[in-house]
N, C-alpha and C. Protein backbone atom coordinates (compact mmCIF):
# COMPACT_ATOMS: atom_id res chain seq x y z
N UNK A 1 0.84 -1.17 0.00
CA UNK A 1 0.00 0.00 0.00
C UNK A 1 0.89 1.24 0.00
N UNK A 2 0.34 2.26 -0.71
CA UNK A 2 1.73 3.39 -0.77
C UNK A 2 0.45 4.60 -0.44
N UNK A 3 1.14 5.40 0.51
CA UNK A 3 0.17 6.54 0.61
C UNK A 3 1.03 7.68 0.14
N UNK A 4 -0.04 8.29 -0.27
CA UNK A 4 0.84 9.49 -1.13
C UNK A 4 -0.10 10.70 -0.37
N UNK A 5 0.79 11.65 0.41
CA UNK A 5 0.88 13.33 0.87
C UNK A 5 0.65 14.40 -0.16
N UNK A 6 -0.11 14.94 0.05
CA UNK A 6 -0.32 15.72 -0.93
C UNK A 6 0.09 17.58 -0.40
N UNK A 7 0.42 18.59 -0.46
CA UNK A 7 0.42 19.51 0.00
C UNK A 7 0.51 20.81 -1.46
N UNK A 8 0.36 21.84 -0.73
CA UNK A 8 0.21 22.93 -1.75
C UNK A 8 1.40 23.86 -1.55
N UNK A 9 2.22 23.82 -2.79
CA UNK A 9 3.38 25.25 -2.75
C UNK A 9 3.05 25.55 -3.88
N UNK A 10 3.68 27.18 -3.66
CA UNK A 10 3.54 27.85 -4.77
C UNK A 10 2.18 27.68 -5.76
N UNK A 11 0.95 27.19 -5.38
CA UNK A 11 0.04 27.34 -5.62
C UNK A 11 -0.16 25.54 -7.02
N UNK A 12 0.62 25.15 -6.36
CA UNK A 12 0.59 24.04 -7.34
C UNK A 12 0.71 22.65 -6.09
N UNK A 13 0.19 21.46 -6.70
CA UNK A 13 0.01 20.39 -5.93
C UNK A 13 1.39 19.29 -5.41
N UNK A 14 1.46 19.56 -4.92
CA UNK A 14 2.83 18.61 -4.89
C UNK A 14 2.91 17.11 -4.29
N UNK A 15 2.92 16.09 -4.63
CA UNK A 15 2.73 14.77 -4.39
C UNK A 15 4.08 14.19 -3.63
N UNK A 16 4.11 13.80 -2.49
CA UNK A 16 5.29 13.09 -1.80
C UNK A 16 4.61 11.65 -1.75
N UNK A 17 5.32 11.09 -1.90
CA UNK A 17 5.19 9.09 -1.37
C UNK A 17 5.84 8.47 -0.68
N UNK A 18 5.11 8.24 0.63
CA UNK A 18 5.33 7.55 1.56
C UNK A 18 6.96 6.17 1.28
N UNK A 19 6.89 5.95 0.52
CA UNK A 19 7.91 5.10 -0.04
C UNK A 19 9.05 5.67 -0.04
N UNK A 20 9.61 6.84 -0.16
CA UNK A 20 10.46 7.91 0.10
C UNK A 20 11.10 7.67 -1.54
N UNK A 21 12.32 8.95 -1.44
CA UNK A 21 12.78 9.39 -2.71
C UNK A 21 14.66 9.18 -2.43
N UNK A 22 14.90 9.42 -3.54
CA UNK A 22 16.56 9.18 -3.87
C UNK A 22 17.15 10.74 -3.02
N UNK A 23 17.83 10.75 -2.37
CA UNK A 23 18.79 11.72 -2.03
C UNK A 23 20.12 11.99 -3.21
N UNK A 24 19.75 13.17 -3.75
CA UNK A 24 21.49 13.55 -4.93
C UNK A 24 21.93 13.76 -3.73
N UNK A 25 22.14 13.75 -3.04
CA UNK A 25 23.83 13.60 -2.07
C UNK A 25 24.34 12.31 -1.51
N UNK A 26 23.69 11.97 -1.05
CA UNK A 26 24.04 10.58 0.07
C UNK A 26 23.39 9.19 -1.04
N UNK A 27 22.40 9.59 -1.91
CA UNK A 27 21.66 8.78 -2.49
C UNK A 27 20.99 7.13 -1.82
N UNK A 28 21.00 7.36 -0.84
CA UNK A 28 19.78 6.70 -0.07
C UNK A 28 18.49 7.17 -0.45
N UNK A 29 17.31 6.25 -0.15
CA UNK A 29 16.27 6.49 -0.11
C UNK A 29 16.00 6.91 1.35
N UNK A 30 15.20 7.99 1.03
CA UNK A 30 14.41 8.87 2.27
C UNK A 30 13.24 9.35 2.42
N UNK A 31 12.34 9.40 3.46
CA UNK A 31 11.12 9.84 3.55
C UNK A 31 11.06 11.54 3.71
N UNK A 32 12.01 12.45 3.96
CA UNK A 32 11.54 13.38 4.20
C UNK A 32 13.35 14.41 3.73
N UNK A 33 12.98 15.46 3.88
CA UNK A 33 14.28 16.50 3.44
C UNK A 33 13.54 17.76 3.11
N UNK A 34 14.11 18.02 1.85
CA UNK A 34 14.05 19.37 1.13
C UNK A 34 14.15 19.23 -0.74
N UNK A 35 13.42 20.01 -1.28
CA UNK A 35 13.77 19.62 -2.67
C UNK A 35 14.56 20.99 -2.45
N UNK A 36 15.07 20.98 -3.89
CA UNK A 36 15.63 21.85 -4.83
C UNK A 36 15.81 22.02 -6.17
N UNK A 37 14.93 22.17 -7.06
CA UNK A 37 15.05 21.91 -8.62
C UNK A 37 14.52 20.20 -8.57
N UNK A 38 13.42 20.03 -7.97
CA UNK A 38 12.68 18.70 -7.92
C UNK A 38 13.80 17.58 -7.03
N UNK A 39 14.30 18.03 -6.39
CA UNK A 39 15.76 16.68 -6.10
C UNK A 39 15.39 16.95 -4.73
N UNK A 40 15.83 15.93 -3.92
CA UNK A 40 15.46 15.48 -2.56
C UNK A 40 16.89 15.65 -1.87
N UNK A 41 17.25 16.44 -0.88
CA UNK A 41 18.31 16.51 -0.02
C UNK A 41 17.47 16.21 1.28
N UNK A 42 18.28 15.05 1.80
CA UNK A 42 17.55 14.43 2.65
C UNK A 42 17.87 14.94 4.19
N UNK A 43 17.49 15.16 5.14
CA UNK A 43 17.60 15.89 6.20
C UNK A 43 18.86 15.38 7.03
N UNK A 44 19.51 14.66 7.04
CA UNK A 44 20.76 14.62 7.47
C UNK A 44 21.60 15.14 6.71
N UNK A 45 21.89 15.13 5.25
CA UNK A 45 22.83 16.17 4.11
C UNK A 45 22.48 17.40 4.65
N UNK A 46 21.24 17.66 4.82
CA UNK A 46 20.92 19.05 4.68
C UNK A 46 21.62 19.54 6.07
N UNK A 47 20.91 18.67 7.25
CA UNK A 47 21.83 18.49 8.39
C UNK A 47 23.62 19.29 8.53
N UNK A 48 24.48 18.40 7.55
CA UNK A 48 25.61 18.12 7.36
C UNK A 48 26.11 19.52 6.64
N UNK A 49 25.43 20.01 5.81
CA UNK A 49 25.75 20.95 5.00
C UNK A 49 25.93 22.39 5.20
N UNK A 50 24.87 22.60 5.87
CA UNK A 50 24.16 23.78 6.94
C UNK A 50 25.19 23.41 8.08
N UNK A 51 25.87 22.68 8.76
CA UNK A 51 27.05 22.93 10.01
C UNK A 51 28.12 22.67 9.41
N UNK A 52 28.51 22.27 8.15
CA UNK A 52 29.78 22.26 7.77
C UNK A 52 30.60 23.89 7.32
N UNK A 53 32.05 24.02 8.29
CA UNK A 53 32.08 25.27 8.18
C UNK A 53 32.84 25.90 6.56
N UNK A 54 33.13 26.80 6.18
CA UNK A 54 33.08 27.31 4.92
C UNK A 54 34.19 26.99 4.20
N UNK A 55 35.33 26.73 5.27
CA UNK A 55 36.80 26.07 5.31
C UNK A 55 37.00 24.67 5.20
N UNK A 56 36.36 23.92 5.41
CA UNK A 56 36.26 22.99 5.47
C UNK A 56 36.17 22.06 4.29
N UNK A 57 36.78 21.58 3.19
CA UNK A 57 36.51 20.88 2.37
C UNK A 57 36.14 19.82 2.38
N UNK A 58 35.11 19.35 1.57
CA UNK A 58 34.37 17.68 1.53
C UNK A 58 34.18 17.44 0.53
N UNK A 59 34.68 16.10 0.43
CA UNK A 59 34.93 15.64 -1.36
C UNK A 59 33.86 14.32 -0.72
């Protein structure tokens, strides 16, 4: 059974599924994050990204 969330941005419908989505960073599947240009940064990247300091390089 897959339930699908429905919510409203920007005046348009936006469909999430319970099944979760690909992370472009970590590329795990995840239930929850942030898009950006339709892509899923999943809340630990986003986590990681947001306290990593500016000096800091990460390959």
């Amino acid at each position: 059974m897959v339930i699908l969330l429905l919510e409203v941005e920007d005046m348009a419908i936006v469909v999430h599924s319970c099944t979760g989505e690909t992370c472009m960073i970590c590329g795990h599947t995840k239930t929850s994050g942030i898009h950006i240009c339709n892509q899923l940064i999943c809340d630990s990247c986003q986590k990681e990204i947001v306290e990593t300091d500016v000096n800091n390089w990460k390959i």
